[in-house]
Protein backbone atom coordinates (compact mmCIF):
# COMPACT_ATOMS: atom_id res chain seq x y z
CA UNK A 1 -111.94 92.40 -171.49
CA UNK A 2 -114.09 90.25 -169.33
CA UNK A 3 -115.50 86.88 -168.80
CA UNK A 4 -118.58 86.59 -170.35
CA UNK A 5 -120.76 83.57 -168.53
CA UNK A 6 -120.41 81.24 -165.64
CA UNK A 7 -118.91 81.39 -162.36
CA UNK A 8 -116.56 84.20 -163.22
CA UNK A 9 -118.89 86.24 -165.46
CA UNK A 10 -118.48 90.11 -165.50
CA UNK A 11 -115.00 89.71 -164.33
CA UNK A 12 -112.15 91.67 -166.02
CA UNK A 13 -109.07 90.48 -167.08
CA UNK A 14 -106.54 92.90 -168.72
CA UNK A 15 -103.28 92.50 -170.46
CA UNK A 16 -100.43 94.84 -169.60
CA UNK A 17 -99.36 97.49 -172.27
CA UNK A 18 -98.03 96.20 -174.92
CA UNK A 19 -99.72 92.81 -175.06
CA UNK A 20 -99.36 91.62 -179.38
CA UNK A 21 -102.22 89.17 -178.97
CA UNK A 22 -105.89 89.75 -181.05
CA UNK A 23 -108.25 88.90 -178.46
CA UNK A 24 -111.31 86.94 -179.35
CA UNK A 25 -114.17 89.58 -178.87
CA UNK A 26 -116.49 89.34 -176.12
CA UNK A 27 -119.38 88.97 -178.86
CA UNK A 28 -117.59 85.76 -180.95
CA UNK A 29 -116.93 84.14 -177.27
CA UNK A 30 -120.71 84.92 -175.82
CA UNK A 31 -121.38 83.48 -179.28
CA UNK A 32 -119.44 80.20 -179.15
CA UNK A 33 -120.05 79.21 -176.10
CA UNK A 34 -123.77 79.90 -176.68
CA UNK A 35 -123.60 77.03 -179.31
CA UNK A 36 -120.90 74.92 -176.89
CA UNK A 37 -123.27 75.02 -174.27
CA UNK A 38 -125.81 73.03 -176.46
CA UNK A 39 -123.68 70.24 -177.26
CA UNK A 40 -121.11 69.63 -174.39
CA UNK A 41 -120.78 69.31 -170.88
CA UNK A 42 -118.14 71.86 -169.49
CA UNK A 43 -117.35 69.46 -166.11
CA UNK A 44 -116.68 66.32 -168.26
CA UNK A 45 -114.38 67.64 -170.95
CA UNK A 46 -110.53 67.97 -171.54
CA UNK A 47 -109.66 71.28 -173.32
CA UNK A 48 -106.00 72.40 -175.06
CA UNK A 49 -106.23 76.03 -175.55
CA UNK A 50 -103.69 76.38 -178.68
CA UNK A 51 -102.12 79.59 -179.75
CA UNK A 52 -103.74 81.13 -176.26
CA UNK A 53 -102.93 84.68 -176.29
CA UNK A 54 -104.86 86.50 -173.46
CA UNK A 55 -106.02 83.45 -172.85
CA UNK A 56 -109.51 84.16 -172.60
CA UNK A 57 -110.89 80.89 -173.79
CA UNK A 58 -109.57 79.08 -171.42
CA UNK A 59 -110.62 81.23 -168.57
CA UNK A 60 -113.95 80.99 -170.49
CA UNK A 61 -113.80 77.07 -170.21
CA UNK A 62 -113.02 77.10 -166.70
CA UNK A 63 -116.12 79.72 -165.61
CA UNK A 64 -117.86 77.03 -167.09
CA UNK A 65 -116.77 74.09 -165.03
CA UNK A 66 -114.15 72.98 -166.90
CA UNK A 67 -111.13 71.80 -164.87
CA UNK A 68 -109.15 70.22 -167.39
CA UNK A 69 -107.46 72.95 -169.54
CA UNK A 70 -104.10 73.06 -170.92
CA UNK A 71 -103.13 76.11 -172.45
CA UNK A 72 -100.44 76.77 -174.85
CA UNK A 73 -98.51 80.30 -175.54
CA UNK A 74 -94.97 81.22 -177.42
CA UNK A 75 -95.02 84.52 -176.42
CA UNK A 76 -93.36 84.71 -172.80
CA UNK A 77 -95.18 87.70 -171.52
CA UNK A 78 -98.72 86.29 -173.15
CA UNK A 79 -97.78 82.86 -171.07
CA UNK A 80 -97.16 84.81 -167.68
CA UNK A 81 -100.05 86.76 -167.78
CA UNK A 82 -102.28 83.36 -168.71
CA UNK A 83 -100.55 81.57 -165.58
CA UNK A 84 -101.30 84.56 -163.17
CA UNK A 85 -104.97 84.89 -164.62
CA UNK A 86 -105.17 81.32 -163.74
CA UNK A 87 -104.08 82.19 -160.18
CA UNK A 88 -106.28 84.63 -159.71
CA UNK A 89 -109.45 82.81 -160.80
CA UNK A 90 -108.64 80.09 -158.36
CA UNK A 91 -108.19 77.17 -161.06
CA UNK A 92 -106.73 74.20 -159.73
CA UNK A 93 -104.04 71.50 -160.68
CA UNK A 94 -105.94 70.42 -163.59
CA UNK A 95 -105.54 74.24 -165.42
CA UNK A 96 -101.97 74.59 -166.53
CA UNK A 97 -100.66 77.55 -169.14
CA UNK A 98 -97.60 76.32 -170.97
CA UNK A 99 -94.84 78.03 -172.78
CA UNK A 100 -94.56 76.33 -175.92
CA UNK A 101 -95.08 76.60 -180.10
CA UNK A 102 -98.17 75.21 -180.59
CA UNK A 103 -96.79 73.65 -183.43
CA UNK A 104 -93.95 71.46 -181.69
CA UNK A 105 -96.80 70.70 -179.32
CA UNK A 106 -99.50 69.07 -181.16
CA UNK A 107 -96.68 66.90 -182.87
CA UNK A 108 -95.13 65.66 -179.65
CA UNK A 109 -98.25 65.84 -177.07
CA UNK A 110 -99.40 61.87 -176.50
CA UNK A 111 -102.29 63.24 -174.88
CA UNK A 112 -105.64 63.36 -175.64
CA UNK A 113 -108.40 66.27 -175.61
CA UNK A 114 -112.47 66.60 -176.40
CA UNK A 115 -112.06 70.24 -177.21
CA UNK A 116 -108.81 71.68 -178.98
CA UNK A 117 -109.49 75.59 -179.93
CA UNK A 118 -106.89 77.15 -181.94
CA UNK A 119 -106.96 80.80 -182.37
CA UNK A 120 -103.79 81.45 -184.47
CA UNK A 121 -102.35 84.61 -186.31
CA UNK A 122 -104.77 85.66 -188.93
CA UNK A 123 -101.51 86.19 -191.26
CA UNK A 124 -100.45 82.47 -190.27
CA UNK A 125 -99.88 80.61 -193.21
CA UNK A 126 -99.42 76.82 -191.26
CA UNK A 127 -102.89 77.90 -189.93
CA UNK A 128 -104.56 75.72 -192.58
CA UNK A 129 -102.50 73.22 -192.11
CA UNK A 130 -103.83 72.72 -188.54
CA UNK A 131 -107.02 70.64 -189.12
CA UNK A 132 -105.16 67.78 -190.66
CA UNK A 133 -102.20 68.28 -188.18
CA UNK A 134 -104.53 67.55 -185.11
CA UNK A 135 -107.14 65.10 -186.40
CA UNK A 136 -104.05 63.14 -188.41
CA UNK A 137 -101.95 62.72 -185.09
CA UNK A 138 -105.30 61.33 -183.51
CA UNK A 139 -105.18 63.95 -181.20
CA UNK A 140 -109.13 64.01 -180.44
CA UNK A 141 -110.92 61.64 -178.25
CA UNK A 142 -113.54 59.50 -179.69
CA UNK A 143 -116.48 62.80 -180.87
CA UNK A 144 -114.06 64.96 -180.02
CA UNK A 145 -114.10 68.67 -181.26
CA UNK A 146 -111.48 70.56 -183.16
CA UNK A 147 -112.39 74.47 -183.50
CA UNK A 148 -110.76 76.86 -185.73
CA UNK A 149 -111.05 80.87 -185.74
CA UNK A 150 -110.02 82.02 -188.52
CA UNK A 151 -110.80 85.48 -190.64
CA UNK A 152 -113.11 84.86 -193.56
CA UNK A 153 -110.43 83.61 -196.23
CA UNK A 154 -110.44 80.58 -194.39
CA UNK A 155 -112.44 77.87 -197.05
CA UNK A 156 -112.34 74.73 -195.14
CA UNK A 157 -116.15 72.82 -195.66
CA UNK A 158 -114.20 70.45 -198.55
CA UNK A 159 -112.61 68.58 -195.29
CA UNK A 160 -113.71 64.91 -194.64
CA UNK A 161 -113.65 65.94 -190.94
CA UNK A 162 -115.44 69.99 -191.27
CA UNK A 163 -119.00 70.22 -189.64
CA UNK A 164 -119.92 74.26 -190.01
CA UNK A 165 -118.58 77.29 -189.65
CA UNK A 166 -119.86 79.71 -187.86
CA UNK A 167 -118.94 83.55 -188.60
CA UNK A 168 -119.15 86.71 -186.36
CA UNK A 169 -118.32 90.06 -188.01
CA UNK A 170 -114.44 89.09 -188.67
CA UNK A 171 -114.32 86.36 -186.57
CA UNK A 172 -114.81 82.51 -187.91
CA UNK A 173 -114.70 79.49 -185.92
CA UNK A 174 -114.89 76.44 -187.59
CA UNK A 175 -115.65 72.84 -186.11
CA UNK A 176 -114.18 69.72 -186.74
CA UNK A 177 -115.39 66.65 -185.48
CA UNK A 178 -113.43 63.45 -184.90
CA UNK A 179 -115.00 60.00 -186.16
């Protein structure tokens, strides 16, 4: 896997053997960020990376300019790697990988964020529950973004808060957008 723009682009990351997390491709990221870059400005925003994984959207983020990234992982070993990729790459204070259900998270976080990516289990049931879970607990800062990926069984344009969805191959993100 590598980083696929910014600062950082070209540079590999990869997860030890037996790493259980379904990476975003580097085709759905280049693909994202190509409409992100349109609409945000990487420097100014505050990210939470939920459901992290490799955590190659955050690292994404941060090529970008983004110093204000917090990313959440269950998995112990996915968490570890995230926190030593994070080393590596140099982030700063602001970049912090946290061992936690995203779940428990979102419901006790009093923070605020302009970007919240989720990237859960495609089998995840709760998944769908997510949307209303993070725009209900006011979660997003005033035009703040919520994006989903999801695989394509994912129906979520009846939402008072959906703007598109975008799909790649197997790989849907939807967006979200705060009032």
């Amino acid at each position: 896997m590598r980083i696929v723009s910014g600062k950082l682009k070209g540079r590999p990351f990869s997860p030890p053997a037996g790493f259980e997390a379904r990476p975003t491709t580097d085709y759905a990221k280049e693909s994202l960020f190509n409409v992100l870059n349109n609409i945000i400005d990487f420097e100014a925003v505050k990210v939470l990376d939920l459901f992290s994984g490799t955590g190659s959207i955050s690292y994404e983020f941060f090529s970008r300019g983004c110093n204000d990234i917090t990313s959440v992982e269950l998995n112990r070993k996915h968490q570890r790697f995230i926190s030593e990729m994070f080393r590596t790459f140099g982030c700063g204070r602001g970049v912090r990988s946290l061992l936690a259900d995203s779940f428990k998270f979102i419901e006790k976080t009093q923070e605020k964020y302009d970007i919240i990516f989720a990237d859960p289990p495609f089998d995840l049931e709760q998944a769908s529950e997510l949307p209303e879970k993070i725009i209900g607990r006011g979660l997003l800062n005033d035009d703040g973004m919520f994006i989903l990926e999801h695989a394509g069984k994912g129906k979520y344009n009846e939402h008072p808060f959906f703007e598109q969805t975008r799909n790649y191959g197997k790989v849907n993100f939807t967006f979200f957008k705060s009032l």
